[in-house]
N, C-alpha and C. Protein backbone atom coordinates (compact mmCIF):
# COMPACT_ATOMS: atom_id res chain seq x y z
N UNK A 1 0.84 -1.19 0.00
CA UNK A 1 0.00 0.00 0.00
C UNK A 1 0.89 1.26 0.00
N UNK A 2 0.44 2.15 -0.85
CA UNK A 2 1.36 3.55 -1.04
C UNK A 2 1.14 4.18 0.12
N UNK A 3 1.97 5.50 0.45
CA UNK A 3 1.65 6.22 1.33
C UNK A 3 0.44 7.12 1.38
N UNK A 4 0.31 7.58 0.07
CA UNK A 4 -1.05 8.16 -0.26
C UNK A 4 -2.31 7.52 0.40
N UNK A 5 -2.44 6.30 0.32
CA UNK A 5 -3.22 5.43 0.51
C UNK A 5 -3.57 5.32 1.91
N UNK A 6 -2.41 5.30 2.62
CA UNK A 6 -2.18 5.02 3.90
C UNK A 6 -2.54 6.15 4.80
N UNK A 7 -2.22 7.17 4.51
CA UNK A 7 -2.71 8.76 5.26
C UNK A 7 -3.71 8.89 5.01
N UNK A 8 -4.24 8.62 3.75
CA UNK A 8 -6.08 8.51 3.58
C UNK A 8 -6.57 7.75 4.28
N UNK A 9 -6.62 6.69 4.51
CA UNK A 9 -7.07 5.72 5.61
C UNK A 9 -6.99 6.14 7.01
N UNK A 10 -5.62 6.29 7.51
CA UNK A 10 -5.41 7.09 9.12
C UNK A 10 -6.42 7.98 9.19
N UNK A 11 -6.50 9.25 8.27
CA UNK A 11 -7.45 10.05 8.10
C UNK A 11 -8.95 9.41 8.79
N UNK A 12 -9.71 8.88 7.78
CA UNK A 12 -10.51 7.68 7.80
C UNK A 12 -10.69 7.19 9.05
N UNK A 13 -9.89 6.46 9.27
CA UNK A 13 -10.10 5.99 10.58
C UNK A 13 -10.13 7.69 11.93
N UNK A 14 -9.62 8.22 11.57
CA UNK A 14 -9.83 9.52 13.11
C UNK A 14 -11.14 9.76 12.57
N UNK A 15 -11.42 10.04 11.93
CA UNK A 15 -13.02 10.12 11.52
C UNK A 15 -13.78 9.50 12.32
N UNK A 16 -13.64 8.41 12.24
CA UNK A 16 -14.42 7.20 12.46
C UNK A 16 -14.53 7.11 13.84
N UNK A 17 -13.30 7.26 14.63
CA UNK A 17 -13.16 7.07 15.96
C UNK A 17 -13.55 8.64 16.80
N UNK A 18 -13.96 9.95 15.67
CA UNK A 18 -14.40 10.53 16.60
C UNK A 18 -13.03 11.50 17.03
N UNK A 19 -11.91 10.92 16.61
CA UNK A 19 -10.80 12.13 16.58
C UNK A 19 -10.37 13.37 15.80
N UNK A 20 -11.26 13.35 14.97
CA UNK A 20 -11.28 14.52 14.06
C UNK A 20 -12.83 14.28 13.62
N UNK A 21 -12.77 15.63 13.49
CA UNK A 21 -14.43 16.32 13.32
C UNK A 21 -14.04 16.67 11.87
N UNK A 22 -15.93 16.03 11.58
CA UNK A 22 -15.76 16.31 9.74
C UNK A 22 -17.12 16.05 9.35
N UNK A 23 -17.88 16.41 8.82
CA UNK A 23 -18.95 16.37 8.43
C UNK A 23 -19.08 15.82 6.79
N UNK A 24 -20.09 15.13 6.23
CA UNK A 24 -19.88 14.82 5.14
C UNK A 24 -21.22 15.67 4.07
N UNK A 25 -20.76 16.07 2.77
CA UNK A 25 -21.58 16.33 2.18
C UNK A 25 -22.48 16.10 1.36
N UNK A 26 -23.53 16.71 0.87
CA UNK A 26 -24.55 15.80 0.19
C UNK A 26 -24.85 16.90 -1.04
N UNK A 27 -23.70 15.93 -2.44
CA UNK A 27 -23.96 16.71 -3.46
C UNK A 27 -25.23 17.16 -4.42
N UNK A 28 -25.04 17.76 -4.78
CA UNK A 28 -26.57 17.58 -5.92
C UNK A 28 -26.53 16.78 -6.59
N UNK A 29 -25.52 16.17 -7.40
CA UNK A 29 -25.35 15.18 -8.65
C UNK A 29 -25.61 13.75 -7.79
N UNK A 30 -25.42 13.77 -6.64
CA UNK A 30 -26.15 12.44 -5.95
C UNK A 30 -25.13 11.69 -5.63
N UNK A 31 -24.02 12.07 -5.02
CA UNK A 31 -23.00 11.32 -4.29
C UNK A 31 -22.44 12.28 -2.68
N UNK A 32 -22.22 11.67 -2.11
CA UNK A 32 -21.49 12.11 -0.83
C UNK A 32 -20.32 12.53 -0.92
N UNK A 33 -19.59 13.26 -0.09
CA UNK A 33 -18.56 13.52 -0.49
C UNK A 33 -17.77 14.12 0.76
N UNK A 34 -16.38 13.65 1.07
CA UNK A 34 -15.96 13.91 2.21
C UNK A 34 -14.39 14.72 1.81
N UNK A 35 -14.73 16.09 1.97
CA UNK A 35 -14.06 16.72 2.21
C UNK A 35 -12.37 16.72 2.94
N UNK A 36 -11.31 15.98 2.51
CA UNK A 36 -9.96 16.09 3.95
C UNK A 36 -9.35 16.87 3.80
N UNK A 37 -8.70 17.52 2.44
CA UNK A 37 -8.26 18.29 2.62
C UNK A 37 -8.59 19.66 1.86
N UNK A 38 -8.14 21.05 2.27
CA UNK A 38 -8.40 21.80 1.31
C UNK A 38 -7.07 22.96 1.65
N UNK A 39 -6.12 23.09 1.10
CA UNK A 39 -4.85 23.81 0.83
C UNK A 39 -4.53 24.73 -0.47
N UNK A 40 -4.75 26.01 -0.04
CA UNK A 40 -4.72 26.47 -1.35
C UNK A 40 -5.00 26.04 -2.52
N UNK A 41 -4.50 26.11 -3.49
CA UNK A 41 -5.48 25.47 -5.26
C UNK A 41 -5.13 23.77 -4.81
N UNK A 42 -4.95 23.24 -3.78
CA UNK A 42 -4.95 21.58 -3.95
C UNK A 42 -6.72 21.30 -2.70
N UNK A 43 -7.27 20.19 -3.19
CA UNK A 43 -7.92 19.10 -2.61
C UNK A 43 -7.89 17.92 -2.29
N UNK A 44 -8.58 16.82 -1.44
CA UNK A 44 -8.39 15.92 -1.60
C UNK A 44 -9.59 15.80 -0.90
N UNK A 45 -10.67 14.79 -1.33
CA UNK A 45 -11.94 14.23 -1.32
C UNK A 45 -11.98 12.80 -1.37
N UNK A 46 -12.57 12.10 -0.61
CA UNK A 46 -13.46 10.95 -1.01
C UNK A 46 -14.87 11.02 -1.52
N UNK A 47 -15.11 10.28 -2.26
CA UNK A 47 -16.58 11.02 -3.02
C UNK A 47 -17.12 9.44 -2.69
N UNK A 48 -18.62 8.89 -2.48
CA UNK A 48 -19.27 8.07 -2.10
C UNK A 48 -20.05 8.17 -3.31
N UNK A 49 -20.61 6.64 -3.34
CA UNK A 49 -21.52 6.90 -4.68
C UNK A 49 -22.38 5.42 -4.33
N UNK A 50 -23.67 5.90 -4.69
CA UNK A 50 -24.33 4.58 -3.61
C UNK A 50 -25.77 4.52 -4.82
N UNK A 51 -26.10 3.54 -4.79
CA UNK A 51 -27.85 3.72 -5.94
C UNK A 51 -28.76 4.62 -5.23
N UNK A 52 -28.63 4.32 -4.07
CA UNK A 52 -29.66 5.15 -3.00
C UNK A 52 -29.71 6.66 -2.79
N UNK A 53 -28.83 7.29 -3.34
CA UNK A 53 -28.96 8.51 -3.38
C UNK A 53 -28.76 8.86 -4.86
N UNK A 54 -29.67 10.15 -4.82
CA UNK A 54 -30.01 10.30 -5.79
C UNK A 54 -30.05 12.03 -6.37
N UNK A 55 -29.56 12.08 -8.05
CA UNK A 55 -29.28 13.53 -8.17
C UNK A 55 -30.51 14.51 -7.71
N UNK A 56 -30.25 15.78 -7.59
CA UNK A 56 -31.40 16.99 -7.63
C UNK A 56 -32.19 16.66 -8.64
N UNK A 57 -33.39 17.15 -9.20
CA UNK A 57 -34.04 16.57 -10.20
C UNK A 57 -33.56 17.77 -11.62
N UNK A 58 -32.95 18.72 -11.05
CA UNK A 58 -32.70 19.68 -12.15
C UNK A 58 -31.07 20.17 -11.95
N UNK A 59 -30.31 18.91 -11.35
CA UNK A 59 -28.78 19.27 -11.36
C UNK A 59 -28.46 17.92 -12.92
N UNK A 60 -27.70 19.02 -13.49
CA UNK A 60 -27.21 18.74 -14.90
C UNK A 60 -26.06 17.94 -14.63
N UNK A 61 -25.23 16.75 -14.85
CA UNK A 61 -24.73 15.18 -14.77
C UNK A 61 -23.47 16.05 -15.41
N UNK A 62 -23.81 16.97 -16.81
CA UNK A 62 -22.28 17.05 -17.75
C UNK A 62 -21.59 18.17 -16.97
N UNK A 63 -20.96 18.33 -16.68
CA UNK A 63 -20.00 19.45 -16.48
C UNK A 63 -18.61 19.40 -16.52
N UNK A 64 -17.94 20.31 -16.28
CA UNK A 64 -16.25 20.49 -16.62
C UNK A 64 -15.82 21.69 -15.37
N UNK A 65 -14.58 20.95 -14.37
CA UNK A 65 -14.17 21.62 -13.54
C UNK A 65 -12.82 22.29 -13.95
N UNK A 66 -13.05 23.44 -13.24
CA UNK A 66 -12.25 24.04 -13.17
C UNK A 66 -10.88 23.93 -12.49
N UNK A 67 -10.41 22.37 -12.00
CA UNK A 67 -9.34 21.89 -11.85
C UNK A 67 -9.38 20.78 -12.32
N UNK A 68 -7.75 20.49 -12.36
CA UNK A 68 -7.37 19.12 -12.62
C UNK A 68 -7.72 17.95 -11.64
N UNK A 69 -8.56 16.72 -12.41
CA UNK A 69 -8.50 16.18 -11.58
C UNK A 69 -8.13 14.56 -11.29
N UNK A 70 -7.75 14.28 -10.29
CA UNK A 70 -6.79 12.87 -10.46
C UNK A 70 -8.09 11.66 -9.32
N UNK A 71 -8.55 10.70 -10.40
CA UNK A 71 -9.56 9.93 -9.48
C UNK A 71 -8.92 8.34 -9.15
N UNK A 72 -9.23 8.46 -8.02
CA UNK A 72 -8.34 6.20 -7.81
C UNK A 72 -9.73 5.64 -7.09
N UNK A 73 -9.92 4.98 -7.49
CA UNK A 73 -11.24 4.24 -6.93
C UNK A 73 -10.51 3.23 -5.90
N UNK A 74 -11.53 3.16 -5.09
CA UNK A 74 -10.63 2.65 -3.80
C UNK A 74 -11.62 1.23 -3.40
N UNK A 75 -12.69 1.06 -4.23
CA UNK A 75 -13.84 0.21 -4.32
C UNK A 75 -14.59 0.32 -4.96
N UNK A 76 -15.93 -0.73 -5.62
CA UNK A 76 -16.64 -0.54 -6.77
C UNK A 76 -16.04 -0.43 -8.01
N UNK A 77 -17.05 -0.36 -9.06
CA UNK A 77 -16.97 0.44 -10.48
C UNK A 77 -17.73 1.82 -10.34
N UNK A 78 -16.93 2.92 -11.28
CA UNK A 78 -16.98 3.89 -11.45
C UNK A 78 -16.92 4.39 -13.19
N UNK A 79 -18.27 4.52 -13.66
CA UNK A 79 -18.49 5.04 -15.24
C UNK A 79 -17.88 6.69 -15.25
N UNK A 80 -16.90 7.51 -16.09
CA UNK A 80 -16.65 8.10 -16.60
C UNK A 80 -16.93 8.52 -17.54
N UNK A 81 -17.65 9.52 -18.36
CA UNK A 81 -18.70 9.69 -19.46
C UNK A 81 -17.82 10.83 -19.95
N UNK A 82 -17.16 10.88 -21.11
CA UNK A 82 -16.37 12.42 -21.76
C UNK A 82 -17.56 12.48 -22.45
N UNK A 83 -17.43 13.99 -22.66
CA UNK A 83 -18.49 14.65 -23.47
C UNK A 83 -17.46 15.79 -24.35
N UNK A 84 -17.96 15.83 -25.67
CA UNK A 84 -17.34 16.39 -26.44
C UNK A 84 -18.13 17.48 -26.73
N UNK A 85 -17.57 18.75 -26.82
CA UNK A 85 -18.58 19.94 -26.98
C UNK A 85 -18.07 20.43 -28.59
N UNK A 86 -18.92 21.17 -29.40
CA UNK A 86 -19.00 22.00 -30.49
C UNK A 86 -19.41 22.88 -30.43
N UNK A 87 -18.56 24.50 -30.07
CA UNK A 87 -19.23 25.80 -30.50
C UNK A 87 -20.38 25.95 -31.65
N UNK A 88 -21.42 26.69 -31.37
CA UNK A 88 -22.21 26.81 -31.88
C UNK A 88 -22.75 28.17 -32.08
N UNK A 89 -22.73 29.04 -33.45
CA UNK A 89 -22.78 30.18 -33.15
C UNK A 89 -24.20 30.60 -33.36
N UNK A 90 -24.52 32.07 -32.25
CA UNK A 90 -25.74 32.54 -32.11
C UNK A 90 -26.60 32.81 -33.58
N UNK A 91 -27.39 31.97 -33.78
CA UNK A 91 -28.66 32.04 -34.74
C UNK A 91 -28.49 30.64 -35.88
N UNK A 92 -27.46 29.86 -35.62
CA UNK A 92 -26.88 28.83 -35.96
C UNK A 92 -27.45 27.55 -35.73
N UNK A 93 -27.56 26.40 -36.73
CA UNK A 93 -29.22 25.42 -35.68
C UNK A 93 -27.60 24.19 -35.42
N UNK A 94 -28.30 23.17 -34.42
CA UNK A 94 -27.72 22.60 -34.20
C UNK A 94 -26.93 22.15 -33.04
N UNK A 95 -27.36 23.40 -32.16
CA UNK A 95 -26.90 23.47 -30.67
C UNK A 95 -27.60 22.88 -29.96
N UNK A 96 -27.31 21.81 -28.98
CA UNK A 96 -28.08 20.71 -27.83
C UNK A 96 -27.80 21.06 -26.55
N UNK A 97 -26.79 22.48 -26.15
CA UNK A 97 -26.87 22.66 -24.95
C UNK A 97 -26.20 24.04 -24.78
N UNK A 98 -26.98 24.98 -23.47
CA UNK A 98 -26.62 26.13 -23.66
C UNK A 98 -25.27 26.09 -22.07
N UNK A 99 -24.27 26.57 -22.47
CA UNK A 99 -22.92 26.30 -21.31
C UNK A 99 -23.23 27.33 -20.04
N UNK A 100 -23.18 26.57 -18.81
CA UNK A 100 -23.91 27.24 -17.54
C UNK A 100 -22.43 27.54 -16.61
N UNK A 101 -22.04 28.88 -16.24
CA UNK A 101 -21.44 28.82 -14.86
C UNK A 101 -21.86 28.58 -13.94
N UNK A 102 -21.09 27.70 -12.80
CA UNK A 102 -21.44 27.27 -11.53
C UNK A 102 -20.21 28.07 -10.34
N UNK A 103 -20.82 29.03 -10.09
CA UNK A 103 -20.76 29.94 -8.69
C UNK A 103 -20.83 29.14 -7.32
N UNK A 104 -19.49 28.43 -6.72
CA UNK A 104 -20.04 28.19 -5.56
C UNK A 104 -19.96 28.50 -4.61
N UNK A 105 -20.43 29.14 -3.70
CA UNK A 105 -20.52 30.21 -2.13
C UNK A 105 -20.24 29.07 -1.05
N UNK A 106 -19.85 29.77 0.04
CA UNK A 106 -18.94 29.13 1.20
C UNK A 106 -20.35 28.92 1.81
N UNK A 107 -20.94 28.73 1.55
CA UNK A 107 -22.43 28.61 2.55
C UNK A 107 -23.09 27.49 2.00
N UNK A 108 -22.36 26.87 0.90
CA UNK A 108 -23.31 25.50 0.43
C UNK A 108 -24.04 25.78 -0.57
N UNK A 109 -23.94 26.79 -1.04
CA UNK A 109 -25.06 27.43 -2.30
C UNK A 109 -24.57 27.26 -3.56
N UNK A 110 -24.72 26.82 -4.73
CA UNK A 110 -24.22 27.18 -5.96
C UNK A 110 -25.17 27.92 -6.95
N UNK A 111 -24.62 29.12 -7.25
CA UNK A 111 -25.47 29.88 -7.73
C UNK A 111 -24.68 29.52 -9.76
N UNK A 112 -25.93 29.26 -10.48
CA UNK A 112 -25.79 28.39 -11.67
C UNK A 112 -26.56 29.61 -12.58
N UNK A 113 -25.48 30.01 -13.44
CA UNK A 113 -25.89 31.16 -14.26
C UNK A 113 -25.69 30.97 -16.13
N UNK A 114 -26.58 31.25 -16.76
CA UNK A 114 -26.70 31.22 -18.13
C UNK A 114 -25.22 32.00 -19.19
N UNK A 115 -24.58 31.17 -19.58
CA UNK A 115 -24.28 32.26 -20.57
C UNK A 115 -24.58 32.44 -22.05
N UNK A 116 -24.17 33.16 -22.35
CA UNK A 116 -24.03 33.37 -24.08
C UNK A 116 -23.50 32.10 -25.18
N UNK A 117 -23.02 31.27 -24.13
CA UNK A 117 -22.01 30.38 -25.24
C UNK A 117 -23.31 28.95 -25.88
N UNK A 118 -23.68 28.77 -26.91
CA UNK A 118 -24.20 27.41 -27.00
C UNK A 118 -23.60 26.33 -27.30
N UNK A 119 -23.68 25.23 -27.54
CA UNK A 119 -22.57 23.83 -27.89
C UNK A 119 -23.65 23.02 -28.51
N UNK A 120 -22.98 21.96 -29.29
CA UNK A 120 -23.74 20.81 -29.67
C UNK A 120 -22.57 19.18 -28.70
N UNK A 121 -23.15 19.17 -28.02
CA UNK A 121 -22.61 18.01 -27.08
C UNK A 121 -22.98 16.44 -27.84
N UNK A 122 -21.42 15.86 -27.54
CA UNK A 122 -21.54 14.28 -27.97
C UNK A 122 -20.73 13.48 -27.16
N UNK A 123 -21.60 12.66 -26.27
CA UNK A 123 -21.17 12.10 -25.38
C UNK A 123 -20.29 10.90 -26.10
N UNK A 124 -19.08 10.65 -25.43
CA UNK A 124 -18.19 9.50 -25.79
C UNK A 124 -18.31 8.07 -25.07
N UNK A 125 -17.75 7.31 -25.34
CA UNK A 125 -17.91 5.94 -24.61
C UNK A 125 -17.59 6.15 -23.17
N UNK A 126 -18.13 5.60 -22.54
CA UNK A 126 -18.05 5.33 -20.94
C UNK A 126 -17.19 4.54 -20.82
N UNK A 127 -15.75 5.33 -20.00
CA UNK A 127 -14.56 4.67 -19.06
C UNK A 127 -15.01 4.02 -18.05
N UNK A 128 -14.68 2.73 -17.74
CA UNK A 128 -15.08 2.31 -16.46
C UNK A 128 -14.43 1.81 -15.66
N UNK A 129 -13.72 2.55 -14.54
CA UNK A 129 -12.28 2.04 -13.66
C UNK A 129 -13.27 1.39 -12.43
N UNK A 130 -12.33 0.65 -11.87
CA UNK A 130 -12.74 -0.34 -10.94
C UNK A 130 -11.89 -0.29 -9.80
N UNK A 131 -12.17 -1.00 -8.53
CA UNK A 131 -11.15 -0.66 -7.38
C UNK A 131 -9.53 -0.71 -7.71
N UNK A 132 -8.60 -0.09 -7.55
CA UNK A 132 -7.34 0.09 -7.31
C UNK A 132 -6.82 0.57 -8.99
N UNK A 133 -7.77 1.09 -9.81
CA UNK A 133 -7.69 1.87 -10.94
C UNK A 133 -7.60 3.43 -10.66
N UNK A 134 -7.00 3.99 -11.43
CA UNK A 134 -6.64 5.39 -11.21
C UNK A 134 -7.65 6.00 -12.62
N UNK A 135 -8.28 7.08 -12.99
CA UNK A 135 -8.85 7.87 -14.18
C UNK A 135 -8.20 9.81 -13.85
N UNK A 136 -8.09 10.13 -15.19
CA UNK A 136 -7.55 11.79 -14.89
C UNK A 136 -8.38 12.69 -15.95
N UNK A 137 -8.57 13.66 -15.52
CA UNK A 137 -9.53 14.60 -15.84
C UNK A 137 -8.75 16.21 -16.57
N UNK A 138 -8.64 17.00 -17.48
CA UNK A 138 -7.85 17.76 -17.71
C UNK A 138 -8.75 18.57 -17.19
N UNK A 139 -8.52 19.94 -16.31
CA UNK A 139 -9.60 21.31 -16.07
C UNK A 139 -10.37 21.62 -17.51
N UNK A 140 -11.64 21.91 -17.64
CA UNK A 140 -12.25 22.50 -18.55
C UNK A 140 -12.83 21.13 -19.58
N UNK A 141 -12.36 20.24 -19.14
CA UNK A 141 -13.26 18.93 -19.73
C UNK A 141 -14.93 18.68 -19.51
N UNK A 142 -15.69 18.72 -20.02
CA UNK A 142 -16.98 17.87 -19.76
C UNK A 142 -17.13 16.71 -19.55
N UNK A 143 -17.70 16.07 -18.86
CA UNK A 143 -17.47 14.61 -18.24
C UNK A 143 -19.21 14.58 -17.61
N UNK A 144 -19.06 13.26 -17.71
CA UNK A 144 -20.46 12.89 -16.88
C UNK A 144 -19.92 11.95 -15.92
N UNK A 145 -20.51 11.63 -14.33
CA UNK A 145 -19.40 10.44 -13.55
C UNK A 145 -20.82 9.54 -12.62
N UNK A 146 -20.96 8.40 -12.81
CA UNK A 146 -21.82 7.57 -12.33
C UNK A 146 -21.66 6.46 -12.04
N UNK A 147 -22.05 5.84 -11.10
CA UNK A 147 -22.59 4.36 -10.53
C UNK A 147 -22.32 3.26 -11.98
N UNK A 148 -21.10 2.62 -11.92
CA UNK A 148 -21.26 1.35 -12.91
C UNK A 148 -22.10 0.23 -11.86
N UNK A 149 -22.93 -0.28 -12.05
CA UNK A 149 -23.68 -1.77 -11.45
C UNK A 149 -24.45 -0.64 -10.39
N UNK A 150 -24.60 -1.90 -9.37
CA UNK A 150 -25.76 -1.93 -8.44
C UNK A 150 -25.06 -1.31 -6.96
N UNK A 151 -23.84 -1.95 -7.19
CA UNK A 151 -22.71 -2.01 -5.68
C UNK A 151 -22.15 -0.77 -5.60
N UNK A 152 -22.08 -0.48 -4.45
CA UNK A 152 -21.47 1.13 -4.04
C UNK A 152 -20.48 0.67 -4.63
N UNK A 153 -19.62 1.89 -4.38
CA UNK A 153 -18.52 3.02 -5.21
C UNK A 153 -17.69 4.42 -4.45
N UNK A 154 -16.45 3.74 -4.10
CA UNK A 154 -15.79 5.38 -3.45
C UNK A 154 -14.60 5.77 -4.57
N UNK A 155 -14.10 7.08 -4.51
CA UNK A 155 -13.15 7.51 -4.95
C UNK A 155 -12.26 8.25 -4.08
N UNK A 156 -11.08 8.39 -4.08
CA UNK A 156 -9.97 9.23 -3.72
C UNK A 156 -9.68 10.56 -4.75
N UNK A 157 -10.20 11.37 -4.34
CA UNK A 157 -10.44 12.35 -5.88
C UNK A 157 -9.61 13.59 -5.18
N UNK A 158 -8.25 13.32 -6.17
CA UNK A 158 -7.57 15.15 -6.24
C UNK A 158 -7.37 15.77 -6.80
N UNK A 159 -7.81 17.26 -6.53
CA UNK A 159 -8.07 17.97 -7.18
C UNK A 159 -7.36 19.38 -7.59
N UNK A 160 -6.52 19.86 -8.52
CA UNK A 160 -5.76 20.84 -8.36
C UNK A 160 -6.14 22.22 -9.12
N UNK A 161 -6.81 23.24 -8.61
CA UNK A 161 -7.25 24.50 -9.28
C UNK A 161 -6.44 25.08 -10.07
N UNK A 162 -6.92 25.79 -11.30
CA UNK A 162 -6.10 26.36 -12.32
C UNK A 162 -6.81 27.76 -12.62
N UNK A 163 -5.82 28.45 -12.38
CA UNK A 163 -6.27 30.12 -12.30
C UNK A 163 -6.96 30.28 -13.92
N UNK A 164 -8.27 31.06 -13.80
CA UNK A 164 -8.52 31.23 -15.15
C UNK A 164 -9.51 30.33 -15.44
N UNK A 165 -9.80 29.22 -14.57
CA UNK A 165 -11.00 28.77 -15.34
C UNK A 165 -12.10 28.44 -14.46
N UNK A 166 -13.48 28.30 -14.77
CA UNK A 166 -14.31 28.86 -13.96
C UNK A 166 -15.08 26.81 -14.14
N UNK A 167 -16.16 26.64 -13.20
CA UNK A 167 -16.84 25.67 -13.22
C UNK A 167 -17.99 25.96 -14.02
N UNK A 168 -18.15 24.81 -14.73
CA UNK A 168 -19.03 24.94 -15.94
C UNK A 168 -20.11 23.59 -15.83
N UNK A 169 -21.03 23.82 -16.38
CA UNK A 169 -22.18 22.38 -16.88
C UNK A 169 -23.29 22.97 -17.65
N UNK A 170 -23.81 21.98 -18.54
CA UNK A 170 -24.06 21.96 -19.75
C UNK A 170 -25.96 21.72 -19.34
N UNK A 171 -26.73 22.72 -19.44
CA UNK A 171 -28.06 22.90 -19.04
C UNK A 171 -28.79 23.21 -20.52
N UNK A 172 -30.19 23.28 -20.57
CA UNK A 172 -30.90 23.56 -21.55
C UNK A 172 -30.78 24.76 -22.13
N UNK A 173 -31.26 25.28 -23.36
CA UNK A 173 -30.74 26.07 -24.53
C UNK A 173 -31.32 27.22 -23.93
N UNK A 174 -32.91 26.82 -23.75
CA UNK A 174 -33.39 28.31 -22.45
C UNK A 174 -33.29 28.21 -21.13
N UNK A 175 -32.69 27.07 -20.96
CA UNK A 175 -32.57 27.60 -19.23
C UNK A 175 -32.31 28.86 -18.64
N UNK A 176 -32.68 29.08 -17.48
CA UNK A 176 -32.70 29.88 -16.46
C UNK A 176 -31.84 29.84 -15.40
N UNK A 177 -31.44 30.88 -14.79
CA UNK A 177 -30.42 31.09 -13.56
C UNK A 177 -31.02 29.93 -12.46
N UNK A 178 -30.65 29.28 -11.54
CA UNK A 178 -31.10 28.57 -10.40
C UNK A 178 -30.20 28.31 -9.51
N UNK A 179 -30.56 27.99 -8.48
CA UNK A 179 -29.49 27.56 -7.31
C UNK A 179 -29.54 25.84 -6.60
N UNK A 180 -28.79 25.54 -6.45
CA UNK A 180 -28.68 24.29 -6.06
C UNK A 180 -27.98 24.27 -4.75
N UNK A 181 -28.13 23.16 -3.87
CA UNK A 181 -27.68 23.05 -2.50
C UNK A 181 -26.64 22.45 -1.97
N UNK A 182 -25.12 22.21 -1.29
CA UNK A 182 -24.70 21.34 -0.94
C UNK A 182 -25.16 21.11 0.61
N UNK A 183 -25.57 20.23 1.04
CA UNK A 183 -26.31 19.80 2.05
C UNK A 183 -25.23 19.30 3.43
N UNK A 184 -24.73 19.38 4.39
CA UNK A 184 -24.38 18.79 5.44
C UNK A 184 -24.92 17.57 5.60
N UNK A 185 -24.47 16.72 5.99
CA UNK A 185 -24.60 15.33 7.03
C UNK A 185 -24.18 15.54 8.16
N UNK A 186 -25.26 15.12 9.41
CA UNK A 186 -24.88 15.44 10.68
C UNK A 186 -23.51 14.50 10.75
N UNK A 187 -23.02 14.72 12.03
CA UNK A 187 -21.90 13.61 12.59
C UNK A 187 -22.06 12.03 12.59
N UNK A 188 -23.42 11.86 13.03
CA UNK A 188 -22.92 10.32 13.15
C UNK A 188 -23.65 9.76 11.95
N UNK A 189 -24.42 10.59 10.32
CA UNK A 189 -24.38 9.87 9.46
C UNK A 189 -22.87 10.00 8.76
N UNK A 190 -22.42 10.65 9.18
CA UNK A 190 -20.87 10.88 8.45
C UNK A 190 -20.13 9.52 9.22
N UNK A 191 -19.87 9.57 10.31
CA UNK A 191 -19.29 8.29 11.34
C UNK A 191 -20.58 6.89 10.21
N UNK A 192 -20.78 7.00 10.20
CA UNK A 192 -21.94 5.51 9.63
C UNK A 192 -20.97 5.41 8.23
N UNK A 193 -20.97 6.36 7.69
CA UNK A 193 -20.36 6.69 5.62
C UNK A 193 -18.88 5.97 6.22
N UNK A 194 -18.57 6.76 6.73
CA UNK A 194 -16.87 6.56 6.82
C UNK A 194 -16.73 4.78 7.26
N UNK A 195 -17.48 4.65 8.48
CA UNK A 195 -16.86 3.08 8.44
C UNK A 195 -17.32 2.50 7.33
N UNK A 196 -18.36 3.04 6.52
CA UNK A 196 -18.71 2.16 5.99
C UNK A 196 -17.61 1.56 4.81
N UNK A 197 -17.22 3.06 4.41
CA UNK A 197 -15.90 2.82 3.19
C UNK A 197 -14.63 2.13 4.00
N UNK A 198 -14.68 2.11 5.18
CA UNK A 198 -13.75 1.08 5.50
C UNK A 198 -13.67 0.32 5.61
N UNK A 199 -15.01 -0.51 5.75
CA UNK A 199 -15.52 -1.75 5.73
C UNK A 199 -15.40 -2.96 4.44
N UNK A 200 -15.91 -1.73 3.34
CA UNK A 200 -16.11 -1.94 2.11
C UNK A 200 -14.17 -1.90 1.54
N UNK A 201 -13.68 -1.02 2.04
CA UNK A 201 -12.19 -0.66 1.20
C UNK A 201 -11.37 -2.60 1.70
N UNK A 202 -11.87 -2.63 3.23
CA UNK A 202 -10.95 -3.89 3.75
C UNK A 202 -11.48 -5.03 3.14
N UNK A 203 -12.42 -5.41 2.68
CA UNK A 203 -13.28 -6.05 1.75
C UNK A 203 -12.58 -6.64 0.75
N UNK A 204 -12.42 -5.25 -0.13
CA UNK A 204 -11.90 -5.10 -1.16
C UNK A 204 -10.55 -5.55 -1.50
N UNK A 205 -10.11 -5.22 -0.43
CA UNK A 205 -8.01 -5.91 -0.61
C UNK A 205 -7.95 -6.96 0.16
N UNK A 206 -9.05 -7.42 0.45
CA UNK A 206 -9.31 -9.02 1.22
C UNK A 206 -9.85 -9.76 0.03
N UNK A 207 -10.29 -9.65 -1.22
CA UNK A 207 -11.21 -10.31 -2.22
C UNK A 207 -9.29 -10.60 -3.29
């Protein structure tokens, strides 16, 4: 086991035991997501992905972040969806999606705004990495990321910000401005998540 691996886990485990305080979040796109680190333009997340939860009914699947990002699945399958975009110019037919900034506020809010730009989007074949597989993401990519099978799914997801580019996803041609929520998990559904990926991770390098 790498060291990477290994400090994620310690991590993990103080969680678990109640030695470090951490709350877990509840994305719109319909995965959990546990926050460890956040250091200037670097992250580091575990993201949960379960059938049972489920997206907002009007949070858009395609989008493209505004960092680089490096994913290792640490259990499950995990579908990767590239999406290929085509400028599309204003009065021009042929456009399938109008390109949305995503604004997100320290309060859990993402404020999701229209722009000017349209695209004609073509989704590519679905990557599908599996436990102890690594997938990488360039900033400003469109991607779709989902549940392969029935069986949960965690990731080790890091993330490195790149000055200059903003968070993006791909909404309807008239859509409208809207806001979406990132939600808290009290403590002890976060303590429940966490063993659970440890349960599931020791599983996993026991199979």
């Amino acid at each position: 086991m790498d060291r990477e691996l290994e400090r994620t886990l310690v991590t993990l485990e103080e969680i678990a035991s109640g030695d470090r305080e951490l709350r877990a979040v509840r994305h719109p796109l319909g995965f959990l997501c546990l926050p460890l680190l956040r250091e200037g333009p670097r992250g580091i997340c575990v993201h949960l992905f379960d059938a049972g939860n489920r997206a907002e009914p009007d949070a858009s699947p395609m989008h493209a972040h505004s960092w680089e990002l490096r994913s290792r699945v640490l259990y499950g399958r995990v579908a990767n969806l590239p999406v290929r975009t085509t400028a599309v110019g204003d009065g021009e037919a042929g456009a399938t999606h109008r390109v949305f900034e995503v604004w997100s506020g320290s309060d859990g809010v993402d404020e999701i705004r229209p722009t000017p730009r349209l695209v004609r989007s073509e989704p590519g074949p679905a990557q599908v990495s599996s436990g102890g597989e690594t997938y990488t993401l360039a900033a400003g990519q469109f991607h779709a990321t989902a549940l392969e099978g029935p069986e949960p799914a965690a990731t080790l997801v890091h993330g490195l910000s790149i000055p200059g580019q903003a968070d993006l996803s791909l909404g309807p041609l008239d859509g409208r401005p809207r806001r979406t929520t990132r939600r808290l998990c009290d403590t002890a559904q976060t303590v429940r998540s966490v063993h659970t990926v440890l349960r599931r991770f020791d599983a996993e390098q026991r199979a």
